[in-house]
Each structure stands twice: as structure tokens, then as C-alpha cells.
PDB file of N, CA and C in Angstrom:
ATOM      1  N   UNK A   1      58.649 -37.051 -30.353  1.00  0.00           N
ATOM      2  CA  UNK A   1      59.320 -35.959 -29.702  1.00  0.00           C
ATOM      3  C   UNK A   1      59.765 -36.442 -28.329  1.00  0.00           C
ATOM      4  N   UNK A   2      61.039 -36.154 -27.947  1.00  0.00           N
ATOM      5  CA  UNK A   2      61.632 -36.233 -26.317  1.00  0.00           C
ATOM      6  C   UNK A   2      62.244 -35.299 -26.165  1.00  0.00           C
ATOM      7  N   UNK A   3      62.089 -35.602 -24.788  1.00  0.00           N
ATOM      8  CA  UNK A   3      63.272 -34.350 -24.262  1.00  0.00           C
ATOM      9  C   UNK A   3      65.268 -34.956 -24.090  1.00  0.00           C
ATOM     10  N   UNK A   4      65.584 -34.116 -24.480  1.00  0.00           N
ATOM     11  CA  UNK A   4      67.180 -34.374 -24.562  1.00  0.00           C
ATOM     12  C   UNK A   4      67.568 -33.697 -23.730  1.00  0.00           C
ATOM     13  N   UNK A   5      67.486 -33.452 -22.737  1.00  0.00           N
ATOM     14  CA  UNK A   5      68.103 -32.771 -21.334  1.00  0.00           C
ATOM     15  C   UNK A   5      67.211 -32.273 -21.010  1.00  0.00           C
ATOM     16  N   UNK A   6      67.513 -31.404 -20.323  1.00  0.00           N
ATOM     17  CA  UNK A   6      66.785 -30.499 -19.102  1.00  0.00           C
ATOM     18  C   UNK A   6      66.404 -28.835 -19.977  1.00  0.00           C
ATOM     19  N   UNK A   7      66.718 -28.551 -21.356  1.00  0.00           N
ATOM     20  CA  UNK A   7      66.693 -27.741 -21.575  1.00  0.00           C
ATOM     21  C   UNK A   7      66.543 -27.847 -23.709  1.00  0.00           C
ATOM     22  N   UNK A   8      66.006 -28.847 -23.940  1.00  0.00           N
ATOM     23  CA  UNK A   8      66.352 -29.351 -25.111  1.00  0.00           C
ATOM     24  C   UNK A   8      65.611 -30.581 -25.328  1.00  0.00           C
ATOM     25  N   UNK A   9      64.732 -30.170 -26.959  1.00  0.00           N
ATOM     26  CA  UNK A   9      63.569 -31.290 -27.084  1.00  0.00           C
ATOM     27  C   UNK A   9      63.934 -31.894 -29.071  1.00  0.00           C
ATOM     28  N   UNK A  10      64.043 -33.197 -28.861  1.00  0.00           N
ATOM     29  CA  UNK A  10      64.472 -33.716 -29.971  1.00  0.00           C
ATOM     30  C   UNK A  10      63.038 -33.771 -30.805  1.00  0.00           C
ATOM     31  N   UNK A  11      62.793 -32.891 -31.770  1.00  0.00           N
ATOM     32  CA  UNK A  11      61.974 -33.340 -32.907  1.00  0.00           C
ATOM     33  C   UNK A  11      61.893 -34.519 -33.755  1.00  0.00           C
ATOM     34  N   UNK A  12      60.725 -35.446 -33.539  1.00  0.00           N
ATOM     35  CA  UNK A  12      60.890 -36.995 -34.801  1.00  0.00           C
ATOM     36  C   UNK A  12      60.913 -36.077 -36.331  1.00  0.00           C
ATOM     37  N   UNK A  13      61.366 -37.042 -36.935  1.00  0.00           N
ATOM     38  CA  UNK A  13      61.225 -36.711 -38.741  1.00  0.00           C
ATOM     39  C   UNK A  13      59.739 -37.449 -39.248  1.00  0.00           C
ATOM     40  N   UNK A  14      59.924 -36.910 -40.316  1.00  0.00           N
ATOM     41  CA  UNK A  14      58.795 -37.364 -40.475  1.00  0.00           C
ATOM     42  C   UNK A  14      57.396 -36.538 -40.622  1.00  0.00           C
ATOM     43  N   UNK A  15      57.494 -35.489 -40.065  1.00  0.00           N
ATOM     44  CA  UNK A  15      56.264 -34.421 -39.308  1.00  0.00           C
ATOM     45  C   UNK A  15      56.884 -33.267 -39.133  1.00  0.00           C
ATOM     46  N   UNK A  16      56.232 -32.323 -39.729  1.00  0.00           N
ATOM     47  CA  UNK A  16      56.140 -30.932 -39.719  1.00  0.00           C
ATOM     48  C   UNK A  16      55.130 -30.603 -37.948  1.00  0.00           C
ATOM     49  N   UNK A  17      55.712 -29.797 -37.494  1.00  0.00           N
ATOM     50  CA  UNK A  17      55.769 -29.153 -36.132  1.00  0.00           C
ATOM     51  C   UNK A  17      55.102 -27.715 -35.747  1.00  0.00           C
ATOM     52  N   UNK A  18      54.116 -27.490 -35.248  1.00  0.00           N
ATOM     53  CA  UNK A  18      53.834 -25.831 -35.113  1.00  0.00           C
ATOM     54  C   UNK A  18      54.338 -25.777 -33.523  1.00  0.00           C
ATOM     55  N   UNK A  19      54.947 -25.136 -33.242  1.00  0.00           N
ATOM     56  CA  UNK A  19      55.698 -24.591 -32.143  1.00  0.00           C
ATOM     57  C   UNK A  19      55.344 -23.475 -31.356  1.00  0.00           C
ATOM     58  N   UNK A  20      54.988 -23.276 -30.210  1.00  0.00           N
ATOM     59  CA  UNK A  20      54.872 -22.398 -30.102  1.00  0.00           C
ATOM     60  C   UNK A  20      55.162 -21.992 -28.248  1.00  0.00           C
ATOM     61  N   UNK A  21      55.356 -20.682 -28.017  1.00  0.00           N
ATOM     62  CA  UNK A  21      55.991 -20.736 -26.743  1.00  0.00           C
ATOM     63  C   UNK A  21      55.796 -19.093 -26.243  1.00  0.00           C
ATOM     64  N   UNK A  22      55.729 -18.758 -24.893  1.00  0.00           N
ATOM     65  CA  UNK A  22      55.688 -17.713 -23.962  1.00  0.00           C
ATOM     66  C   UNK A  22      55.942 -17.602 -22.819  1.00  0.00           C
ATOM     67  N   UNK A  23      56.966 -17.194 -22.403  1.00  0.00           N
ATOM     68  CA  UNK A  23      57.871 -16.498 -21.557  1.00  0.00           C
ATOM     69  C   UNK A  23      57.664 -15.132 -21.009  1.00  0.00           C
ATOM     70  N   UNK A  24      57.302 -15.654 -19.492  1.00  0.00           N
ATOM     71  CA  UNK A  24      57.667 -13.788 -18.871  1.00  0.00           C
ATOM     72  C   UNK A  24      59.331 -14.182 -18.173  1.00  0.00           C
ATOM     73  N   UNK A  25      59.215 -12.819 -17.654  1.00  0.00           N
ATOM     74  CA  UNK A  25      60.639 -12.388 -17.490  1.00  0.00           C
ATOM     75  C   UNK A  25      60.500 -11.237 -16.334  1.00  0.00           C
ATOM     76  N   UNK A  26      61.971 -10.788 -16.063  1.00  0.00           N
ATOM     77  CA  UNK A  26      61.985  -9.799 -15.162  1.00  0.00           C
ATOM     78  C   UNK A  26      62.745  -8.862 -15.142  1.00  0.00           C
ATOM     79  N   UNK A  27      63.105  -8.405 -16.254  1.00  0.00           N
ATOM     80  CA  UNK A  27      64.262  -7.686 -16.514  1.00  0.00           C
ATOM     81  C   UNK A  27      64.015  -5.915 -15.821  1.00  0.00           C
ATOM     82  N   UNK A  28      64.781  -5.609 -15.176  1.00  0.00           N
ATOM     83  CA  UNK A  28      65.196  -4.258 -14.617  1.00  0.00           C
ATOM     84  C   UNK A  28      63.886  -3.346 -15.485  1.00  0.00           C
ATOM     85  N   UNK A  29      63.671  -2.514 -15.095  1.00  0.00           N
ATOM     86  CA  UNK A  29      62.516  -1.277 -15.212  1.00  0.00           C
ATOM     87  C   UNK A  29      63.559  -0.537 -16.488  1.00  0.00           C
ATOM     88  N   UNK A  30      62.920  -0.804 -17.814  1.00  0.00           N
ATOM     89  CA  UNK A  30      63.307  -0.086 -18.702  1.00  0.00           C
ATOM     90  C   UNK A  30      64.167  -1.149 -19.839  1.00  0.00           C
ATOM     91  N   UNK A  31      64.325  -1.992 -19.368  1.00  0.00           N
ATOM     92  CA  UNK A  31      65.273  -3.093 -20.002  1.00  0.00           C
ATOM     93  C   UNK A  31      64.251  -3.891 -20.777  1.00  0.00           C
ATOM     94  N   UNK A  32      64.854  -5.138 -21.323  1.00  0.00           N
ATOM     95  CA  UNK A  32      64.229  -5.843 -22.712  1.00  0.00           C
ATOM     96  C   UNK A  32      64.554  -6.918 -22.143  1.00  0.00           C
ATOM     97  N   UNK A  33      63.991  -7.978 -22.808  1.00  0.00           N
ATOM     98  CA  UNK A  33      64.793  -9.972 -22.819  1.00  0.00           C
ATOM     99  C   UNK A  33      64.579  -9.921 -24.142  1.00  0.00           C
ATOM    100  N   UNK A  34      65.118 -11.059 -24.809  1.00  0.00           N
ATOM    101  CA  UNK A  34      65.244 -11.655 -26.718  1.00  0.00           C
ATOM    102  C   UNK A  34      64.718 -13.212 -26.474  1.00  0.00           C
ATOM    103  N   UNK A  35      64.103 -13.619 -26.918  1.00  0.00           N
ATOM    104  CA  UNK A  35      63.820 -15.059 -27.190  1.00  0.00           C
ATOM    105  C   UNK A  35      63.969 -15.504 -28.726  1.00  0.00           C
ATOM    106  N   UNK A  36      65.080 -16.593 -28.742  1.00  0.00           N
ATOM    107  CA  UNK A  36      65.347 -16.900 -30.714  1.00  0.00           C
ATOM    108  C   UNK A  36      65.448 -18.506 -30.393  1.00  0.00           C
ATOM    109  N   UNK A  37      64.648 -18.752 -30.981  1.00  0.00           N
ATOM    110  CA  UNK A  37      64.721 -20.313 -31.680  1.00  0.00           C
ATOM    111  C   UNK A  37      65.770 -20.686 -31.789  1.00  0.00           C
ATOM    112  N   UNK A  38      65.967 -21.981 -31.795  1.00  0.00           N
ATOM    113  CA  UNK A  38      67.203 -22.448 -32.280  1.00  0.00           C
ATOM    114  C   UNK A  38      66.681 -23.976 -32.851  1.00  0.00           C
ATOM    115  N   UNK A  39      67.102 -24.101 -34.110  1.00  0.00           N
ATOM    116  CA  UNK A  39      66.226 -25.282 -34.582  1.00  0.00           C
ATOM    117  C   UNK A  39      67.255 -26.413 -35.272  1.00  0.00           C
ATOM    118  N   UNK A  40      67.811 -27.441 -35.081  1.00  0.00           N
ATOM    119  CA  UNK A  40      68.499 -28.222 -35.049  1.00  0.00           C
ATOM    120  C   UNK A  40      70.423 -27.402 -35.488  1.00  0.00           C
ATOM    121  N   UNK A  41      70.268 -26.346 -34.220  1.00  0.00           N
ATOM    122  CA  UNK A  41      71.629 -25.844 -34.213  1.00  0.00           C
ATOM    123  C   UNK A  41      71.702 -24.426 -34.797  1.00  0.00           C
ATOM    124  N   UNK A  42      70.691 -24.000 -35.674  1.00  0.00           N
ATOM    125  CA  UNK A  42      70.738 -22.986 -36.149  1.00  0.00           C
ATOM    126  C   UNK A  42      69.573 -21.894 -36.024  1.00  0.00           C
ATOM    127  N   UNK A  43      70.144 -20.632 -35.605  1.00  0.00           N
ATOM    128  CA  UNK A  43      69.454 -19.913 -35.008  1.00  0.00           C
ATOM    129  C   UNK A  43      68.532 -19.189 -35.881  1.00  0.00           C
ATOM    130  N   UNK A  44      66.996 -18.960 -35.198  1.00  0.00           N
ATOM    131  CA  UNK A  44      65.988 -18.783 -36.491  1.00  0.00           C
ATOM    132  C   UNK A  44      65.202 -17.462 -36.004  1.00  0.00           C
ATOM    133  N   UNK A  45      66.181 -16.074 -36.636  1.00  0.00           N
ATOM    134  CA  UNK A  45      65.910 -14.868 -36.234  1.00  0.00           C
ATOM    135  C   UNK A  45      64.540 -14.475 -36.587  1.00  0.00           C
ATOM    136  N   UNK A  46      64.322 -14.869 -37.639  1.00  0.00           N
ATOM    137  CA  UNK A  46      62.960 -14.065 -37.977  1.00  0.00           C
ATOM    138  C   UNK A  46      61.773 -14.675 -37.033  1.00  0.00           C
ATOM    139  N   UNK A  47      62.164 -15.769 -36.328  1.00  0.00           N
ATOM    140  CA  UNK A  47      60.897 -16.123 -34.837  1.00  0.00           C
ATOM    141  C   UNK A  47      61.289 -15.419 -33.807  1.00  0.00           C
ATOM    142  N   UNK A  48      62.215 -14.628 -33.587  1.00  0.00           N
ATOM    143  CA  UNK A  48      62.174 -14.522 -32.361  1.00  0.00           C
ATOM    144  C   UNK A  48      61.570 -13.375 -31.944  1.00  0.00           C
ATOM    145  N   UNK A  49      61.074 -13.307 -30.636  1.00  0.00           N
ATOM    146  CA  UNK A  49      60.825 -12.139 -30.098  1.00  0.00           C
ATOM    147  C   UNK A  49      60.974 -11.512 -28.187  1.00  0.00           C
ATOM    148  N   UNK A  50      60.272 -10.611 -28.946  1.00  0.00           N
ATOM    149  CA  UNK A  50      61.368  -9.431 -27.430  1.00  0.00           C
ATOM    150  C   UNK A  50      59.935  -8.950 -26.683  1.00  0.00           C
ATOM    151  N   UNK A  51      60.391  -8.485 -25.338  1.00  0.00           N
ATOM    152  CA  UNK A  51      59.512  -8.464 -24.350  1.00  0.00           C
ATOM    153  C   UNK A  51      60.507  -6.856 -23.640  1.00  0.00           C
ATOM    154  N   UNK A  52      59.710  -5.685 -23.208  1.00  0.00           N
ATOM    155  CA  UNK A  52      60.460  -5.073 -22.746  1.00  0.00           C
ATOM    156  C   UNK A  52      59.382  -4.872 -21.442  1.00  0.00           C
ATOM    157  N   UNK A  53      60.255  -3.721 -20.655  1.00  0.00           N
ATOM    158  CA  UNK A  53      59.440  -3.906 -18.770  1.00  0.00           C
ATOM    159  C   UNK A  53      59.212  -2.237 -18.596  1.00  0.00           C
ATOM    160  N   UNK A  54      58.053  -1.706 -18.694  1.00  0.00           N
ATOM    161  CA  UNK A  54      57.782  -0.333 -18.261  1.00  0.00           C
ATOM    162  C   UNK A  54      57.352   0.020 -17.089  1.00  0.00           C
ATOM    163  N   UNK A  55      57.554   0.594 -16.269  1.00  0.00           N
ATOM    164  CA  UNK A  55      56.949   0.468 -15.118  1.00  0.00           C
ATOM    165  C   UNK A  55      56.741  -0.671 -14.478  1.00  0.00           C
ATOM    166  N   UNK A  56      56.919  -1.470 -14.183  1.00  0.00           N
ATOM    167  CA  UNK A  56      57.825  -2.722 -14.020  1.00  0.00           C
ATOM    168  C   UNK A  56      58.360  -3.724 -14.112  1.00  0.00           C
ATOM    169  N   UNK A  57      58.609  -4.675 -13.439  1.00  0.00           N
ATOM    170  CA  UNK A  57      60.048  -5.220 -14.083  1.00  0.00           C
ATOM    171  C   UNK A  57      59.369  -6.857 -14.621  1.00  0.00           C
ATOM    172  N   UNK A  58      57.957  -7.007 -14.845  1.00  0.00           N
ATOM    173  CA  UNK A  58      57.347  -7.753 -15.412  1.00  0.00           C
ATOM    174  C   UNK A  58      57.139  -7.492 -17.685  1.00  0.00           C
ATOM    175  N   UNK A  59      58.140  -8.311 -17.919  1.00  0.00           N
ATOM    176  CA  UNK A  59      57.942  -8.660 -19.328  1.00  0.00           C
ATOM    177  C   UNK A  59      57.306  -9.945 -19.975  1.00  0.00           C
ATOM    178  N   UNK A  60      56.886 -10.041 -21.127  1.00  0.00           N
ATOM    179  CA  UNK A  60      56.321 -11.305 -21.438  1.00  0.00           C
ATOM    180  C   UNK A  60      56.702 -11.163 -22.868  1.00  0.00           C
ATOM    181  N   UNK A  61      56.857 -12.080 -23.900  1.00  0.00           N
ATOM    182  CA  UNK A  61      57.549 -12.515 -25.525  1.00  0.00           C
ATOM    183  C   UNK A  61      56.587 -13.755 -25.881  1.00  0.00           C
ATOM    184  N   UNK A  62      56.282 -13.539 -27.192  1.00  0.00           N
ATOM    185  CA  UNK A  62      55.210 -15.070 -27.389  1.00  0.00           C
ATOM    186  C   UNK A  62      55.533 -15.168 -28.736  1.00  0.00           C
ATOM    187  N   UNK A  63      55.410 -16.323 -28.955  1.00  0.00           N
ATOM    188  CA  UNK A  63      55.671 -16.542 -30.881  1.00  0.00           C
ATOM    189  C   UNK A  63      54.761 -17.849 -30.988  1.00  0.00           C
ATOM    190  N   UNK A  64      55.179 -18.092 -32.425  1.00  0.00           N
ATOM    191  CA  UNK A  64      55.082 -19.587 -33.013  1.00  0.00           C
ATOM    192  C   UNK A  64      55.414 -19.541 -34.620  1.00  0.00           C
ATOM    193  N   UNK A  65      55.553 -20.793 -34.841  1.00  0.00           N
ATOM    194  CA  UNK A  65      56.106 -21.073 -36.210  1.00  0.00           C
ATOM    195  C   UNK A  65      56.032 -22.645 -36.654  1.00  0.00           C
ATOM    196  N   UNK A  66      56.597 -22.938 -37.709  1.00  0.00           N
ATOM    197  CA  UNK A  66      56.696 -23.864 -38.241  1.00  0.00           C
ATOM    198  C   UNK A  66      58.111 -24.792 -38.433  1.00  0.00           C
ATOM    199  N   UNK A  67      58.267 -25.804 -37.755  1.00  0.00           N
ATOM    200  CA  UNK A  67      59.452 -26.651 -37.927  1.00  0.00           C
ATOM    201  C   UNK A  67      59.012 -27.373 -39.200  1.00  0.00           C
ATOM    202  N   UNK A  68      59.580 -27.421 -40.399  1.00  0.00           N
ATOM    203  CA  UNK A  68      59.898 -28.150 -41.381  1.00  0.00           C
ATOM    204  C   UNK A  68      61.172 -28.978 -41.733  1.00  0.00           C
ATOM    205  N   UNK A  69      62.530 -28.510 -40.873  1.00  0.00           N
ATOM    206  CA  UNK A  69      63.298 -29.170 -40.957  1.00  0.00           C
ATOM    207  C   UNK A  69      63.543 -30.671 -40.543  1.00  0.00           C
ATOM    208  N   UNK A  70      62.593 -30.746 -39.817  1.00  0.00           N
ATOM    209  CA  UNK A  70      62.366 -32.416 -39.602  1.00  0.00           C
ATOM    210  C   UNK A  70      61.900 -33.453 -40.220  1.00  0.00           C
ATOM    211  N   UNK A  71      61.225 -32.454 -41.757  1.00  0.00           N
ATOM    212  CA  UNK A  71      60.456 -33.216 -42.979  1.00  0.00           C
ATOM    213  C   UNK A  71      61.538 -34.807 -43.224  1.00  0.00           C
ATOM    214  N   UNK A  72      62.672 -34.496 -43.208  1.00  0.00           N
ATOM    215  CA  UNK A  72      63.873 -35.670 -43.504  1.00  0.00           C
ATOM    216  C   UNK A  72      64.608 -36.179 -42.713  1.00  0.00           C
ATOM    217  N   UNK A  73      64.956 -35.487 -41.167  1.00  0.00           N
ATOM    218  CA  UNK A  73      65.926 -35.773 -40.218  1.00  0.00           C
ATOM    219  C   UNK A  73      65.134 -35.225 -38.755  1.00  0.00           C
ATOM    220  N   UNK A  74      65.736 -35.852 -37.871  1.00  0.00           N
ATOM    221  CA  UNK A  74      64.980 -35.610 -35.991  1.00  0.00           C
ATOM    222  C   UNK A  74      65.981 -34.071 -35.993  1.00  0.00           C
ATOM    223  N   UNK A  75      65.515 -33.263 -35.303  1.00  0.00           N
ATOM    224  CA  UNK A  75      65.873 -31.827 -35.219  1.00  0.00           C
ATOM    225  C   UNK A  75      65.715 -31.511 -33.626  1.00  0.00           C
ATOM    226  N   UNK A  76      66.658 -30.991 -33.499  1.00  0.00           N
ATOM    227  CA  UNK A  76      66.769 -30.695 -31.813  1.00  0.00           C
ATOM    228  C   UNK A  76      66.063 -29.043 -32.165  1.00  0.00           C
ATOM    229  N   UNK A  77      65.283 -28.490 -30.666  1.00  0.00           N
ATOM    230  CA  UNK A  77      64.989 -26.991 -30.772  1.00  0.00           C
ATOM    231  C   UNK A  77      65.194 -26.930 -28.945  1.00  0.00           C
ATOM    232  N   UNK A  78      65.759 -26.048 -29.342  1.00  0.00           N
ATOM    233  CA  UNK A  78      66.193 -25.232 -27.521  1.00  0.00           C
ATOM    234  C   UNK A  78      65.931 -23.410 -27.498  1.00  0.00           C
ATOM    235  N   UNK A  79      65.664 -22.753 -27.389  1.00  0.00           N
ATOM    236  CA  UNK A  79      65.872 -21.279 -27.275  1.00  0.00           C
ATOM    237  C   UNK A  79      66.993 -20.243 -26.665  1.00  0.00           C
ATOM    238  N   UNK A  80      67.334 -19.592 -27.433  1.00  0.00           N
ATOM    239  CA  UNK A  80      68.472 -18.936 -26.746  1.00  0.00           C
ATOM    240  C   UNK A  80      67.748 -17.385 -25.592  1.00  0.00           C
ATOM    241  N   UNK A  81      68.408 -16.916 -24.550  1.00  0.00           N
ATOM    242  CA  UNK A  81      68.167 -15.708 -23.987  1.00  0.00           C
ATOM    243  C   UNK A  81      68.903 -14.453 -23.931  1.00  0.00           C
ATOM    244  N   UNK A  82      68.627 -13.798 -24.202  1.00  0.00           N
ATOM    245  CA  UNK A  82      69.498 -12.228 -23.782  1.00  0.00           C
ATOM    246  C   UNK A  82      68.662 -11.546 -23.858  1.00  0.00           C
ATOM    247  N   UNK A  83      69.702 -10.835 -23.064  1.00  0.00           N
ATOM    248  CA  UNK A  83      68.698  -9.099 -22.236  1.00  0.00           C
ATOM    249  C   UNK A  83      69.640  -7.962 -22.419  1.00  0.00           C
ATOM    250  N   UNK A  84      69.475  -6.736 -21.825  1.00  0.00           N
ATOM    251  CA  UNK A  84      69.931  -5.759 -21.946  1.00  0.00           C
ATOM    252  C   UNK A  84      70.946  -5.613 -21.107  1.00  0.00           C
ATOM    253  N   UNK A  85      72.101  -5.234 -21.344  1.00  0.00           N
ATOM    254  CA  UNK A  85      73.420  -4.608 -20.566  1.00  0.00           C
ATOM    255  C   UNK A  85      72.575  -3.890 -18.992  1.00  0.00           C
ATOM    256  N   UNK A  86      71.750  -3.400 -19.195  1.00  0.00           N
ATOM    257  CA  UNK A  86      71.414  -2.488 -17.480  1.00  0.00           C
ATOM    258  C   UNK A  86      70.194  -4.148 -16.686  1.00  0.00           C
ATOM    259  N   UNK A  87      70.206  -4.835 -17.238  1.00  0.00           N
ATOM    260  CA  UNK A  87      69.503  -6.328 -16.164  1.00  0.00           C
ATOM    261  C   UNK A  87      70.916  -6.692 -15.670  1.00  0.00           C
ATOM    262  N   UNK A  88      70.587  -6.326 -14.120  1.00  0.00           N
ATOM    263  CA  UNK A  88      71.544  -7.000 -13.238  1.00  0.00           C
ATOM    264  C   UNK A  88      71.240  -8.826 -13.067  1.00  0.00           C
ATOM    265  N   UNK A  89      69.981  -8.865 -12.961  1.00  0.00           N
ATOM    266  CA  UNK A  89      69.169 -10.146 -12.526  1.00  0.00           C
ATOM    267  C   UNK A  89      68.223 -10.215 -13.022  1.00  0.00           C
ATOM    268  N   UNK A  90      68.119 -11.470 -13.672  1.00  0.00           N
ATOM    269  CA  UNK A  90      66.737 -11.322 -14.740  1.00  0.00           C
ATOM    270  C   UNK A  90      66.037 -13.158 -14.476  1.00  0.00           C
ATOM    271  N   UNK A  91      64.729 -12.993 -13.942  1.00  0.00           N
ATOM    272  CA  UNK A  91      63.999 -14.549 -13.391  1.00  0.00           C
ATOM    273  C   UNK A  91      63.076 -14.845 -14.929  1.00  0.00           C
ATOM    274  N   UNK A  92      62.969 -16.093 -15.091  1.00  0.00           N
ATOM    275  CA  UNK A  92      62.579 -16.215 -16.422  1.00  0.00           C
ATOM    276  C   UNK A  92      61.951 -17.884 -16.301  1.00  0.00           C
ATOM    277  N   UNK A  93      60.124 -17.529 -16.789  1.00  0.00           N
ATOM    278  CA  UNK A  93      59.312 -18.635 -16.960  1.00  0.00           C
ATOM    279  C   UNK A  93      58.848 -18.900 -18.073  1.00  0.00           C
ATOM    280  N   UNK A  94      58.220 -20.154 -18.181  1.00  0.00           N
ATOM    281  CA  UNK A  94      57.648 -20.398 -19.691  1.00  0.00           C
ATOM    282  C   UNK A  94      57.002 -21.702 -19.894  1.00  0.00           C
ATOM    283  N   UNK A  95      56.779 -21.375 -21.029  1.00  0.00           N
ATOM    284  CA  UNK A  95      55.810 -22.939 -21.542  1.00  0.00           C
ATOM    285  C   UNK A  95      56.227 -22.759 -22.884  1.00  0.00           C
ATOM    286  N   UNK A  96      56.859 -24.220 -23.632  1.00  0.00           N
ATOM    287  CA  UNK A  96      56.923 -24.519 -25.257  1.00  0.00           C
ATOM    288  C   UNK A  96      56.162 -25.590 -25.389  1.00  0.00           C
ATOM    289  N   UNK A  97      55.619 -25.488 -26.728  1.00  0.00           N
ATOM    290  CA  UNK A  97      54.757 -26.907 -27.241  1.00  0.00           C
ATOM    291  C   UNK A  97      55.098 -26.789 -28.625  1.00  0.00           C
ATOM    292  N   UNK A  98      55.116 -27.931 -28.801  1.00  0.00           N
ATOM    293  CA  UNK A  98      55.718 -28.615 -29.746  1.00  0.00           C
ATOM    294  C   UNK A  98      54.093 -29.727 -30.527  1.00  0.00           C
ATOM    295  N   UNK A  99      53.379 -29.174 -31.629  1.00  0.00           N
ATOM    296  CA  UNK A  99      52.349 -30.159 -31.825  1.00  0.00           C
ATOM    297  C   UNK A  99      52.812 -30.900 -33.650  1.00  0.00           C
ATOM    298  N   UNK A 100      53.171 -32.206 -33.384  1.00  0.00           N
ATOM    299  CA  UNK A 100      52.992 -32.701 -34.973  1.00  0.00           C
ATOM    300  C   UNK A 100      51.777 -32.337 -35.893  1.00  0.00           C
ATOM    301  N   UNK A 101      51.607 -31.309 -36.946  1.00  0.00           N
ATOM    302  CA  UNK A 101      50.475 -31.008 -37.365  1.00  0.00           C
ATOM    303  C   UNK A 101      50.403 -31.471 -38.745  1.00  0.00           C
ATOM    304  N   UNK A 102      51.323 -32.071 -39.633  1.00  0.00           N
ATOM    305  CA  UNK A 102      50.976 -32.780 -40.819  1.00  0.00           C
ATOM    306  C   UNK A 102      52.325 -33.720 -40.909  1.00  0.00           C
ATOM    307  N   UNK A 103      51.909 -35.034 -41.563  1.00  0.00           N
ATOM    308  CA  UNK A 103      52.774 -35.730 -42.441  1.00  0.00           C
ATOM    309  C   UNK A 103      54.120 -34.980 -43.187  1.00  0.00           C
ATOM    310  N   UNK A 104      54.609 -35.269 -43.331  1.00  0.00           N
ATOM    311  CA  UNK A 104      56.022 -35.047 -44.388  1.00  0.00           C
ATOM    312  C   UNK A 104      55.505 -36.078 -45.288  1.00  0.00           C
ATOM    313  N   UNK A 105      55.771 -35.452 -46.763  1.00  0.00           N
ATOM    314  CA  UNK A 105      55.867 -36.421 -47.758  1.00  0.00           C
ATOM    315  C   UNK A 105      57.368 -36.850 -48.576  1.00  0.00           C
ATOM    316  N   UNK A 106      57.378 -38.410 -48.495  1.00  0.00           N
ATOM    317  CA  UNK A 106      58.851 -38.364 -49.022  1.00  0.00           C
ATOM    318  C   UNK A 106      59.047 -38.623 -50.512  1.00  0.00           C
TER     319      UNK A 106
END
């Protein structure tokens, strides 16, 4: 595994991946953020998740899953963001990990 920019981590082949990641946020009092996978280009809705801010403008989103697409080929994963139409300004932290947890068999 490396990093491919500043925002983007190349998966080896070879190895199946448990992933996993959490993000706070700051979205406006009443508003939401979206966090979606994106796993060598293609976006992987059924991981993603949402964080909304009640009383204030502190949100947090957590997941994890399984990269298998790397069983045959290196797979880039980056995350996409959006929030709600009423976030004027939205500050946004986090941590992803990325652990090889089994062989691929070819």
C-alpha cells in the first residue's frame, strides 16, 4: 500500500483489505456530511455513511468494509464529501486504515 497524493492510497493486489475510517465534521446546526468510498474509481454506496449536527455543529460518520477488488489488480481508494445545501463552511478530520487481512488466491 502507498500513498498516491495527498489525498489517495494505492491498494497492492494480491490481498484482500479491511478498511476502515472516521471522520468528524462541522456542518451548520441541523445539517448532515456523506462519506462514500471510492474504490479503484468507482463509487461504493452501500459503505457509505452520514453524520448529522444537533445542537451543534459537531458531526462524526464511521464505517468499514472489505476491499476485494485488489484480489487481481492494485486499486486506488480516496473518499468522496458532501453536505447539505444550508453548510456554509464545513471543517473536516479523520483517520483511514487500510489493513491486508488475507491472501488472494489465484
Amino acid at each position: 500500500m502507498q500513498a498516491a497524493g495527498t489525498d489517495t492510497l494505492t491498494l497492492s493486489a494480491e490481498h484482500i483489505y479491511l478498511v476502515g475510517y472516521t471522520f468528524l465534521a462541522t456542518p451548520e446546526d441541523g445539517q448532515y456530511f456523506q462519506i462514500v468510498p471510492e474504490v479503484g474509481g468507482a463509487l461504493k454506496l452501500l459503505y457509505s455513511t452520514a453524520g448529522s449536527a444537533s445542537g451543534t455543529r459537531i458531526a462524526s460518520a464511521a464505517g468499514s468494509f472489505l476491499v476485494t477488488e485488489t484480489a487481481a489488480a492494485d486499486a486506488t481508494l480516496a473518499f468522496r464529501l458532501t453536505y447539505g445545501e444550508g453548510t456554509r463552511n464545513i471543517d473536516l478530520t479523520g483517520v483511514v486504515y487500510a489493513v491486508p487481512v488475507a491472501a488472494a488466491r489465484q
